[in-house]
C-alpha atoms as a PDB file:
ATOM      1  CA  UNK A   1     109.442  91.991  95.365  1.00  0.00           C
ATOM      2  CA  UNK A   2     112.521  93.896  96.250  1.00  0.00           C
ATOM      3  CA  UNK A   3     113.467  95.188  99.768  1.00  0.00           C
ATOM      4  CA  UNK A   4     114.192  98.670 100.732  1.00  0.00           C
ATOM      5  CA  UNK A   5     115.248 100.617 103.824  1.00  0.00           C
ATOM      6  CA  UNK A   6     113.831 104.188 104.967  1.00  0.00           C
ATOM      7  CA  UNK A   7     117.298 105.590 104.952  1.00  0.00           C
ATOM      8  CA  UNK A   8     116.588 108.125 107.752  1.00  0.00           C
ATOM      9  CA  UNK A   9     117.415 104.673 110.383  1.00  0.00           C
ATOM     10  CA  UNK A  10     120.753 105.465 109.290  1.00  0.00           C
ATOM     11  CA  UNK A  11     120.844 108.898 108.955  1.00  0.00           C
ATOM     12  CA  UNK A  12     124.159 108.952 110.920  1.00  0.00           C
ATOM     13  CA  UNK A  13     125.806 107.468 108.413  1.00  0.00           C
ATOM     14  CA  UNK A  14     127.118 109.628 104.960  1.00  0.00           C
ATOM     15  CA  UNK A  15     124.710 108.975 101.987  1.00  0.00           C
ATOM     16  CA  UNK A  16     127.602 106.685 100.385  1.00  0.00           C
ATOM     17  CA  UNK A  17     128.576 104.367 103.516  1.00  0.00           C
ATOM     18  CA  UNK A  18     124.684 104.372 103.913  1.00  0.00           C
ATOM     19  CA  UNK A  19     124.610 102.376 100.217  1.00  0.00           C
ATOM     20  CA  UNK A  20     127.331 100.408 101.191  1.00  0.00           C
ATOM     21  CA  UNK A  21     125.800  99.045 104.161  1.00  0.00           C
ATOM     22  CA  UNK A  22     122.126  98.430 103.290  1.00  0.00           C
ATOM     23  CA  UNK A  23     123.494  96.925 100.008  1.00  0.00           C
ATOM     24  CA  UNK A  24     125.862  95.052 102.270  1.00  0.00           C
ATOM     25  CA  UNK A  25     122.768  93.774 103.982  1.00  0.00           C
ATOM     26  CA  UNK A  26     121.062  92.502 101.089  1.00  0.00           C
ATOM     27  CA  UNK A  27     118.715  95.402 100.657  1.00  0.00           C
ATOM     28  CA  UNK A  28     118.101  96.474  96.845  1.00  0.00           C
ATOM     29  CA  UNK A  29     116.942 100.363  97.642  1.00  0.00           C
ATOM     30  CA  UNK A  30     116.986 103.112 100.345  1.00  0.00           C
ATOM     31  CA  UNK A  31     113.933 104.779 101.055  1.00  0.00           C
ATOM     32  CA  UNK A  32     114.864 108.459 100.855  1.00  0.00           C
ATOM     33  CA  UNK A  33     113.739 111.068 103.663  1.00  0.00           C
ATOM     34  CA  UNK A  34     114.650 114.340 101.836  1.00  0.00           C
ATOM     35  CA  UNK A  35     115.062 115.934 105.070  1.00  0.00           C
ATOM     36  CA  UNK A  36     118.099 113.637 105.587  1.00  0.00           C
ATOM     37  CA  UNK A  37     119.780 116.018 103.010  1.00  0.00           C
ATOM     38  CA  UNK A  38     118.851 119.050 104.957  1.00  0.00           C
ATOM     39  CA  UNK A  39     116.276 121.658 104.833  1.00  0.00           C
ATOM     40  CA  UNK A  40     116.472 122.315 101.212  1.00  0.00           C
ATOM     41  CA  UNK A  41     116.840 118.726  99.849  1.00  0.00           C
ATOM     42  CA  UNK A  42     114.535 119.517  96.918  1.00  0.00           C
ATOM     43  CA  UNK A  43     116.792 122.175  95.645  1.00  0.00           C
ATOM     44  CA  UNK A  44     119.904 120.456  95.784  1.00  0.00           C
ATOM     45  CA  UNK A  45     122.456 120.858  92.898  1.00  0.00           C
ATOM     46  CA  UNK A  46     123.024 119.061  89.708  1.00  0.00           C
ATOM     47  CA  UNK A  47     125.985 118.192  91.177  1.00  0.00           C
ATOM     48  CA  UNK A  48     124.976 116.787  94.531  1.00  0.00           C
ATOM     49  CA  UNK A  49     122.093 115.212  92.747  1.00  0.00           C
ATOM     50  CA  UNK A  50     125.064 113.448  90.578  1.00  0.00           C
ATOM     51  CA  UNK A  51     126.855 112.532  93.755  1.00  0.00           C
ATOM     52  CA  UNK A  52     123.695 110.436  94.845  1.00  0.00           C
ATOM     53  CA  UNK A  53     123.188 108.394  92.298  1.00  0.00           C
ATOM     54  CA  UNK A  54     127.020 107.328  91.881  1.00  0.00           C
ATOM     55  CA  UNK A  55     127.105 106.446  95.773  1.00  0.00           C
ATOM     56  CA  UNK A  56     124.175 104.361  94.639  1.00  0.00           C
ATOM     57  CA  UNK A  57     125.799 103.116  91.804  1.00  0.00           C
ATOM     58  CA  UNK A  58     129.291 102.314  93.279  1.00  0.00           C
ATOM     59  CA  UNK A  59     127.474 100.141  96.318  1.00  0.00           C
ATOM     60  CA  UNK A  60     124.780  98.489  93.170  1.00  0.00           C
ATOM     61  CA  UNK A  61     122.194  99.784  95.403  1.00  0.00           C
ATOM     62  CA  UNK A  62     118.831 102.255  93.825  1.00  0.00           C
ATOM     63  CA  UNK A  63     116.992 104.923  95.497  1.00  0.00           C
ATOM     64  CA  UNK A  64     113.465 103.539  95.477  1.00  0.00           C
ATOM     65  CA  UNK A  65     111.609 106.424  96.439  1.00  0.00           C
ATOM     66  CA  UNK A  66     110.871 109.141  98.436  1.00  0.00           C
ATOM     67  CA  UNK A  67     108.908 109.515 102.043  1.00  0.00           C
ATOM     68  CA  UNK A  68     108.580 112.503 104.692  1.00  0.00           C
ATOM     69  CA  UNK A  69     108.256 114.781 102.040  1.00  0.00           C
ATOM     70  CA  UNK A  70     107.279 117.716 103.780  1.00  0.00           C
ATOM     71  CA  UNK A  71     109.520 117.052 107.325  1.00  0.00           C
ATOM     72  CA  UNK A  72     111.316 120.258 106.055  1.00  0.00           C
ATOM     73  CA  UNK A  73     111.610 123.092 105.989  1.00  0.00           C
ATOM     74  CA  UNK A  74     109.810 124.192 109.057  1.00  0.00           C
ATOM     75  CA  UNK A  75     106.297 125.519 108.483  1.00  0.00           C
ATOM     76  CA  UNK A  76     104.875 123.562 105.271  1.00  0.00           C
ATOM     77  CA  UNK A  77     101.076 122.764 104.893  1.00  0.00           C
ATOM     78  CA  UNK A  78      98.821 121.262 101.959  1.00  0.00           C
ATOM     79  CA  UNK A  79      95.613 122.428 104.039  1.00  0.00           C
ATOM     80  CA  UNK A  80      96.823 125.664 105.128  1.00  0.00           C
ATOM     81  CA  UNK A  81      94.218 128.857 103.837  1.00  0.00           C
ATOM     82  CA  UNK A  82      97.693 130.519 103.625  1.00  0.00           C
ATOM     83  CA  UNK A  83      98.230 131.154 100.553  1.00  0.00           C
ATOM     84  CA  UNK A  84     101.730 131.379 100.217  1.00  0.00           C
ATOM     85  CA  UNK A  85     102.707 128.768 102.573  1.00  0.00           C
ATOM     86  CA  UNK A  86     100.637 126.527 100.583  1.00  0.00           C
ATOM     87  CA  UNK A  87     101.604 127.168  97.159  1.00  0.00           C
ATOM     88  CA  UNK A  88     105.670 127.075  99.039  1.00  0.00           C
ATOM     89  CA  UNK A  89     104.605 123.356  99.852  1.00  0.00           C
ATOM     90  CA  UNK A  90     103.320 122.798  96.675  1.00  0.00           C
ATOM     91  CA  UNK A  91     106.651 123.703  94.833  1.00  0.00           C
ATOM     92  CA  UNK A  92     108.134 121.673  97.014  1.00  0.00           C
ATOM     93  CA  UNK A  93     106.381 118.708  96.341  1.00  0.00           C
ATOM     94  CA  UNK A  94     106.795 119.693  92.735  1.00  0.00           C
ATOM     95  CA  UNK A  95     110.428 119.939  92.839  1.00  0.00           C
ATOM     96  CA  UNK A  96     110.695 116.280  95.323  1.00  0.00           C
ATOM     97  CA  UNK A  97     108.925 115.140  92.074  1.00  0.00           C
ATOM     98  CA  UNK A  98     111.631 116.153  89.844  1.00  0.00           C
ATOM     99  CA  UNK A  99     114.307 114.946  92.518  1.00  0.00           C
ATOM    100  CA  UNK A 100     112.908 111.598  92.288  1.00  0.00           C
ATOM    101  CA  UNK A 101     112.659 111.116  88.695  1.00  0.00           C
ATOM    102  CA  UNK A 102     116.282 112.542  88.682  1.00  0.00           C
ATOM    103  CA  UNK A 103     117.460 109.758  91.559  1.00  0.00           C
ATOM    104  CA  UNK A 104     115.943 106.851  89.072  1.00  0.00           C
ATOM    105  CA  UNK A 105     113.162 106.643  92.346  1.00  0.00           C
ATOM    106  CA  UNK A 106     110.084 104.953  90.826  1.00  0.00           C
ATOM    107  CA  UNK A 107     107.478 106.238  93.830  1.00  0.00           C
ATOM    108  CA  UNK A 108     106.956 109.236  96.499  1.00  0.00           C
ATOM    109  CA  UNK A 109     105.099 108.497  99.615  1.00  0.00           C
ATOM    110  CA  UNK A 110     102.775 111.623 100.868  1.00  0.00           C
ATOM    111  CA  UNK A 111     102.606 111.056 104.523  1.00  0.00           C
ATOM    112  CA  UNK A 112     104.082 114.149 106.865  1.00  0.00           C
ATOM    113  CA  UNK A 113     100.770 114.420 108.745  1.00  0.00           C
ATOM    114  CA  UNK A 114     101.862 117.692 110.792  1.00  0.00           C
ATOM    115  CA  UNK A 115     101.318 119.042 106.844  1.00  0.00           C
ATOM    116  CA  UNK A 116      98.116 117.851 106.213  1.00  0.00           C
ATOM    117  CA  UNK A 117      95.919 118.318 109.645  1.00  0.00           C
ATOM    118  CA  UNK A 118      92.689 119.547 108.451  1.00  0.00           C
ATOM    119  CA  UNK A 119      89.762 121.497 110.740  1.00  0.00           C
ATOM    120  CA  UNK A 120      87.106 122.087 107.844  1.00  0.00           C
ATOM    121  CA  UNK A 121      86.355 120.777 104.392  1.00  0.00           C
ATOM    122  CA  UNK A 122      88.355 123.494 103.205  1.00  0.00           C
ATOM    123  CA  UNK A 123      91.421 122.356 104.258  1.00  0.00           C
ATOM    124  CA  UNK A 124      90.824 118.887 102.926  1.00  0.00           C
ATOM    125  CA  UNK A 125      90.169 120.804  98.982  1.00  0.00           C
ATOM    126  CA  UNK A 126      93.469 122.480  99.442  1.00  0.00           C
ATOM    127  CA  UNK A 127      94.932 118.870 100.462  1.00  0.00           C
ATOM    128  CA  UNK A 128      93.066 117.131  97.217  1.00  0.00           C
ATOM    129  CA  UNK A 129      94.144 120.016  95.134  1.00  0.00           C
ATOM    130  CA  UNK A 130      97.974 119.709  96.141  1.00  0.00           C
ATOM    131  CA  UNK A 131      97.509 116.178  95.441  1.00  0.00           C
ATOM    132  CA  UNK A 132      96.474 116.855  91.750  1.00  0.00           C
ATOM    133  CA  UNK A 133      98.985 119.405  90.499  1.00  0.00           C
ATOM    134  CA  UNK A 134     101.931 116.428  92.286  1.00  0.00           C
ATOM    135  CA  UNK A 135     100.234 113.794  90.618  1.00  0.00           C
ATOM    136  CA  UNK A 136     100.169 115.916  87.344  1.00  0.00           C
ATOM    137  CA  UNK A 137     103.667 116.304  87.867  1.00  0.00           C
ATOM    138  CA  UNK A 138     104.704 112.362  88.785  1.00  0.00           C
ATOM    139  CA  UNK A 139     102.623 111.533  85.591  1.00  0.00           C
ATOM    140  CA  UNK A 140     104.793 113.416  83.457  1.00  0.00           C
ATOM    141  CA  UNK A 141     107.610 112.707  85.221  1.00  0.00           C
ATOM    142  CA  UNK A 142     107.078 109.113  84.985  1.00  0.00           C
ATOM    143  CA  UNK A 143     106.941 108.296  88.490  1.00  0.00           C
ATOM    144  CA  UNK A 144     103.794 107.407  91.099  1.00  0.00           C
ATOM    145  CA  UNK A 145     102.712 109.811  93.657  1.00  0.00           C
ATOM    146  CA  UNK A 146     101.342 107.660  96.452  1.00  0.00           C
ATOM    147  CA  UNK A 147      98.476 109.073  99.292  1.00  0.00           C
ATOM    148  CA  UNK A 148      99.592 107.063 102.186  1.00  0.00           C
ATOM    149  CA  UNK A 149      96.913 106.597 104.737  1.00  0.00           C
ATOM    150  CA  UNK A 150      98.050 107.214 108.521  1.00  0.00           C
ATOM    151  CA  UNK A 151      96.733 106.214 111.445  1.00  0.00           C
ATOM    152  CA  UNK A 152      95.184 109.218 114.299  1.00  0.00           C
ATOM    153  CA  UNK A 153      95.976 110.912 116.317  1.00  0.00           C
ATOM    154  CA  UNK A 154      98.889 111.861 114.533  1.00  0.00           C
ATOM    155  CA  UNK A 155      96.784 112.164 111.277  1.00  0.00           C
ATOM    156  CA  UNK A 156      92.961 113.174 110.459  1.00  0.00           C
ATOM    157  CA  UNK A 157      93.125 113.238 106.873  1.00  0.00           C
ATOM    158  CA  UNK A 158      92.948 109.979 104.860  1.00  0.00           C
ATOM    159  CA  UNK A 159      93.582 107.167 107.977  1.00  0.00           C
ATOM    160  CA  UNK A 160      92.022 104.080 105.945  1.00  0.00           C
ATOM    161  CA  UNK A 161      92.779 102.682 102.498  1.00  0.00           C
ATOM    162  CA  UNK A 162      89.500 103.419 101.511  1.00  0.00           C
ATOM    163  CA  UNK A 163      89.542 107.108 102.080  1.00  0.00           C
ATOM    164  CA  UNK A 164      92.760 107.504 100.098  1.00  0.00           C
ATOM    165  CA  UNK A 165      90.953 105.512  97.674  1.00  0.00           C
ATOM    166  CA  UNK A 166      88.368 107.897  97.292  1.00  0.00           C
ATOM    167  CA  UNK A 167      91.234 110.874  96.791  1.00  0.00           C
ATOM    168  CA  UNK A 168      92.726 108.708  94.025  1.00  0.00           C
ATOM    169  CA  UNK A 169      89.446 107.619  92.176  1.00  0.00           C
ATOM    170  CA  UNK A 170      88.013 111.677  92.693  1.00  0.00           C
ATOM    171  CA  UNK A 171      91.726 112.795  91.247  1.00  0.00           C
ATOM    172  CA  UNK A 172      90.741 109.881  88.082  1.00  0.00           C
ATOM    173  CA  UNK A 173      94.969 110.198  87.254  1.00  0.00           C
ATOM    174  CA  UNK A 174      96.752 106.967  86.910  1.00  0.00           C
ATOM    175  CA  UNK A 175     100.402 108.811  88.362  1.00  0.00           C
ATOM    176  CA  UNK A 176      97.991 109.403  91.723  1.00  0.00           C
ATOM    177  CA  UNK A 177      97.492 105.668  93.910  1.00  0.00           C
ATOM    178  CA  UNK A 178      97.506 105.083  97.771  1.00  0.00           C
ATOM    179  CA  UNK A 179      99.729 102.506  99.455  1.00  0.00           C
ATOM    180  CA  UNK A 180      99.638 100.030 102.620  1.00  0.00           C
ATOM    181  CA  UNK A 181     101.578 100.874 105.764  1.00  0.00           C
ATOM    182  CA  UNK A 182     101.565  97.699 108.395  1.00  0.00           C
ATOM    183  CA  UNK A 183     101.443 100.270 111.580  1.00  0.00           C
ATOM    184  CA  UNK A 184      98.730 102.393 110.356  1.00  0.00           C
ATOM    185  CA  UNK A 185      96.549  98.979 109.096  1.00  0.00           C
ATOM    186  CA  UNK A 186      96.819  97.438 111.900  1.00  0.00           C
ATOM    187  CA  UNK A 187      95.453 100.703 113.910  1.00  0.00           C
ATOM    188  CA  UNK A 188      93.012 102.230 110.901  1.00  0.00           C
ATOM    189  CA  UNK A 189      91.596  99.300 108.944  1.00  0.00           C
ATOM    190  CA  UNK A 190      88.746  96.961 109.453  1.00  0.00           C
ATOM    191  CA  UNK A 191      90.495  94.047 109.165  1.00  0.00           C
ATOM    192  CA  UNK A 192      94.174  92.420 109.832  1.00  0.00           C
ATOM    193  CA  UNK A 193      96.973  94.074 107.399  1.00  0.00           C
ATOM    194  CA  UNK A 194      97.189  90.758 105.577  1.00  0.00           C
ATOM    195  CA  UNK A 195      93.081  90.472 104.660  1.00  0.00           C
ATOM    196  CA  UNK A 196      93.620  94.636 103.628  1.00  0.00           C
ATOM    197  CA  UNK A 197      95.973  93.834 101.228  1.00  0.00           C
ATOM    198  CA  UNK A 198      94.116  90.688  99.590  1.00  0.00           C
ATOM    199  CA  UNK A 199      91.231  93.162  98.968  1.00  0.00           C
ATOM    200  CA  UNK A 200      92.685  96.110  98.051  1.00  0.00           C
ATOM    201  CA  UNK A 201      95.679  94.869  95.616  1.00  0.00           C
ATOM    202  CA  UNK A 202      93.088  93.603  92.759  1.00  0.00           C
ATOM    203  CA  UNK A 203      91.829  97.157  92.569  1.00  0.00           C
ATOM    204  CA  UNK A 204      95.434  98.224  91.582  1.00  0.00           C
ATOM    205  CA  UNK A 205      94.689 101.065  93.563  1.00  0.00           C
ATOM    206  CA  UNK A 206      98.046 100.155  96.077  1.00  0.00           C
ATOM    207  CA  UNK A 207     101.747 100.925  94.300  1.00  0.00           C
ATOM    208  CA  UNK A 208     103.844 100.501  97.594  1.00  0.00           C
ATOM    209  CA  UNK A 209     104.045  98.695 100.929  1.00  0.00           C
ATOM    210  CA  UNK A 210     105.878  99.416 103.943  1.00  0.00           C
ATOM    211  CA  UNK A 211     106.167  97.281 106.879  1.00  0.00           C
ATOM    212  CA  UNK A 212     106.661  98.394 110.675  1.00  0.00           C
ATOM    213  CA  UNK A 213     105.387  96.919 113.806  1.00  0.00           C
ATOM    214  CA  UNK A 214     102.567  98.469 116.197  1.00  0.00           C
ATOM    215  CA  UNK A 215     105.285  99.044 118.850  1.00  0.00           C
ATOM    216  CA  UNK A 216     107.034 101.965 115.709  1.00  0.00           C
ATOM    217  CA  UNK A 217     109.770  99.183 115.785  1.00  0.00           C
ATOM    218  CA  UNK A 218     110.757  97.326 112.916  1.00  0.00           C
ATOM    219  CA  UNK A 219     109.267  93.635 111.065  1.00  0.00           C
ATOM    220  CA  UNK A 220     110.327  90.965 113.524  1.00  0.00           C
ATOM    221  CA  UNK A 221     110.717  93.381 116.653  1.00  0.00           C
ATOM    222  CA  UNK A 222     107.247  93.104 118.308  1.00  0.00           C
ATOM    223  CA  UNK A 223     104.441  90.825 118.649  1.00  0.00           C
ATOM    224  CA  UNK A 224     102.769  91.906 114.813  1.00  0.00           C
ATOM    225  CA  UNK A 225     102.715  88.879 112.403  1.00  0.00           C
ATOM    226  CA  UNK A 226     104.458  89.481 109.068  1.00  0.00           C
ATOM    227  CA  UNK A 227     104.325  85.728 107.451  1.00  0.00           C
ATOM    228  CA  UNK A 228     100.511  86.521 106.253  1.00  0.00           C
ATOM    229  CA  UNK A 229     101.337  89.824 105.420  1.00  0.00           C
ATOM    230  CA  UNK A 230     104.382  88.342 102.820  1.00  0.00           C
ATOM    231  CA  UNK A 231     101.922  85.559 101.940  1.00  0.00           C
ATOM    232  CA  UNK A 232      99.209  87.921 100.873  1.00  0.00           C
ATOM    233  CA  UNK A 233     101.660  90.169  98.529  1.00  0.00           C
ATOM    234  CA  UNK A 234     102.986  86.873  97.078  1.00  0.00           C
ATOM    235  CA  UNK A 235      99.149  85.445  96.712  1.00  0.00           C
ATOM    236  CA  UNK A 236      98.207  88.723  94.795  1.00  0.00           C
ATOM    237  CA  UNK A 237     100.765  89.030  92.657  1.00  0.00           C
ATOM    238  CA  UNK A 238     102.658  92.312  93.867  1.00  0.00           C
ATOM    239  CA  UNK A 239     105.858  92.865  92.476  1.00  0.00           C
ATOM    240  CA  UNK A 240     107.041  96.067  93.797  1.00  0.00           C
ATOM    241  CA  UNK A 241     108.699  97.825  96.674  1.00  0.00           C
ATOM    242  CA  UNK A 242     108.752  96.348 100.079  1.00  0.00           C
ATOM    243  CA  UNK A 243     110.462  99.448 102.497  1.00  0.00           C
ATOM    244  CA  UNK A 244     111.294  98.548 106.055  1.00  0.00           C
ATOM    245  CA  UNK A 245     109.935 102.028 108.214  1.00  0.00           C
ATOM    246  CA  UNK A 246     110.681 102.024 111.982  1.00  0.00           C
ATOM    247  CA  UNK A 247     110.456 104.777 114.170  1.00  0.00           C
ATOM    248  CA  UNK A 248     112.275 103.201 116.855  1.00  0.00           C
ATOM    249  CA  UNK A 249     115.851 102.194 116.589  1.00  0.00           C
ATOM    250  CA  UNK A 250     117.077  99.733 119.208  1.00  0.00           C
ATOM    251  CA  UNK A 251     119.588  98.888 119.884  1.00  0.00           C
ATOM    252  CA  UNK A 252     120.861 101.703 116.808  1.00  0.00           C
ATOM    253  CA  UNK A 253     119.779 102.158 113.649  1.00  0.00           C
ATOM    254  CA  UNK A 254     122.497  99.731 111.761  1.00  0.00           C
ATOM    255  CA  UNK A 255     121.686  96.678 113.914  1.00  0.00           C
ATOM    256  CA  UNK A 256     117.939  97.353 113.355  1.00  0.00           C
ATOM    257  CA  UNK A 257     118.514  97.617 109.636  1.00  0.00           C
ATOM    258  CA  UNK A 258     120.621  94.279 109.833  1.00  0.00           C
ATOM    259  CA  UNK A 259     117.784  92.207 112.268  1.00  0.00           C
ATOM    260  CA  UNK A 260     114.528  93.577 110.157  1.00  0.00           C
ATOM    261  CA  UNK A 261     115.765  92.310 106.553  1.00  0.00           C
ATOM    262  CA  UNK A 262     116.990  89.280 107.904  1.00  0.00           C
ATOM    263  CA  UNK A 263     113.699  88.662 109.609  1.00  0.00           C
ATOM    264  CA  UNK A 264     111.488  89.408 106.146  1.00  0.00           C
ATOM    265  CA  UNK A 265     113.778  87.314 103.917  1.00  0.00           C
ATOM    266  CA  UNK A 266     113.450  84.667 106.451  1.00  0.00           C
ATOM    267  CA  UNK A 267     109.787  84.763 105.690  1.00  0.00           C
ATOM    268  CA  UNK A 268     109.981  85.225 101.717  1.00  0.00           C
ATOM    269  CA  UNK A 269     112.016  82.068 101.562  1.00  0.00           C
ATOM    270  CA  UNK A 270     109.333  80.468 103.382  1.00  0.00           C
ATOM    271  CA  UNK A 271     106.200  81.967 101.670  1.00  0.00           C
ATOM    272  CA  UNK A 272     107.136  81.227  98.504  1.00  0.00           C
END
């Protein structure tokens, strides 16, 4: 398993000191928020995109994916009955596609709930259909498009790993899976995180994991249990991504960075 911070923790930082310190950390990827990049991340140059992956190359570091995919710009929905906003956020997720395949990124995460609230069962066919045409592109892009449950309020489409099973087994494309996010299974699912992923992973339904604590803090900053989480992805075999996602920063987004790795590789030493 290889470790991975959600780079918008240290957002602060320029793209290339950002390498240099999560590789200083011991991390093997950042997590890339395209918003970090600006509004138009997923139209950035050749030559910016070329400036990314030598800042990842000069610190030995890899972008491991992509998350928030639709935090900008303003005004993007999969659900909309809009039709031009919609098919906008569909390029978009076309083009983050391409962006990640370009970064060496093996995996996009669709969360941004604000972009998928749904009121009727027509909003949640636009969702599923936005779904398909990104997972057609990931496929041929050789990358996996991932349906990342979240937990409500802040989300009422797909809050359990089952639902977003159901999108990925209706969809019937291999580049389309679902993945396991600590905060929203602890919340969303019927059992503890750890149990989840025991049943899920044999399915080979889940391509990514990313571990946060109830509190939106980091692994090791609140009272959630991450030893049986690490136990269960060592007991079944997962081999992937493991991305560190706060939402809270304290004291600042380096020392968070810093305490949450050391915590988790505390625990794989152990587990293993």
């Amino acid at each position: 398993m290889k470790l991975s911070l959600c780079n918008e923790v240290i957002r602060e930082l320029p793209f290339a000191r950002q390498c240099a310190l999560a590789a200083s950390l011991g991390y093997a990827g950042l997590e890339v928020a395209p918003f970090t990049f600006g509004d138009e991340a997923y139209a950035m140059t050749a030559a910016e995109r070329s400036e990314i992956r030598a800042a990842c190359k000069a610190s030995g570091i890899a972008v491991s994916g992509l998350h928030w995919l639709l935090a900008a710009p303003a005004g993007l929905s999969i659900t909309t009955a809009d039709r031009a906003v919609w098919q906008k956020s569909v390029d978009v997720l076309r083009a983050l596609v391409e962006l990640c395949a370009e970064l060496g990124g093996d995996y996009l995460v669709h969360g941004s709930p604000a972009q998928r609230r749904v009121t009727d069962a027509d909003d949640a066919k636009r969702a599923e259909e936005a779904w398909r045409i990104a997972a057609s592109e990931a496929g041929q892009a050789g990358v996996t498009y991932c349906v990342e449950p979240l937990a409500r309020p802040d989300c009422n489409l797909v809050n359990t790993l089952a639902e977003a099973a159901d999108v990925v087994r209706r969809n019937g494309n291999p580049a389309l899976r679902t993945m396991i996010d600590t905060l929203a299974a602890a919340h969303e699912e019927p059992e503890p995180p750890a149990d989840a992923i025991r049943r899920w992973m044999p399915t080979g339904l889940l391509a990514h994991v990313q571990l946060n604590d109830r509190n939106r803090r980091g692994p090791g900053q609140g009272g959630d249990r991450f030893a049986p989480v690490l136990r269960a992805l060592i007991g079944t075999g997962y081999s992937g991504w493991i991305a560190m996602e706060p939402f809270v920063y304290e004291p600042d987004g380096p020392t968070c960075a810093a305490r949450m790795i050391g915590y988790v590789q505390g625990l794989m030493e152990h587990a293993s």
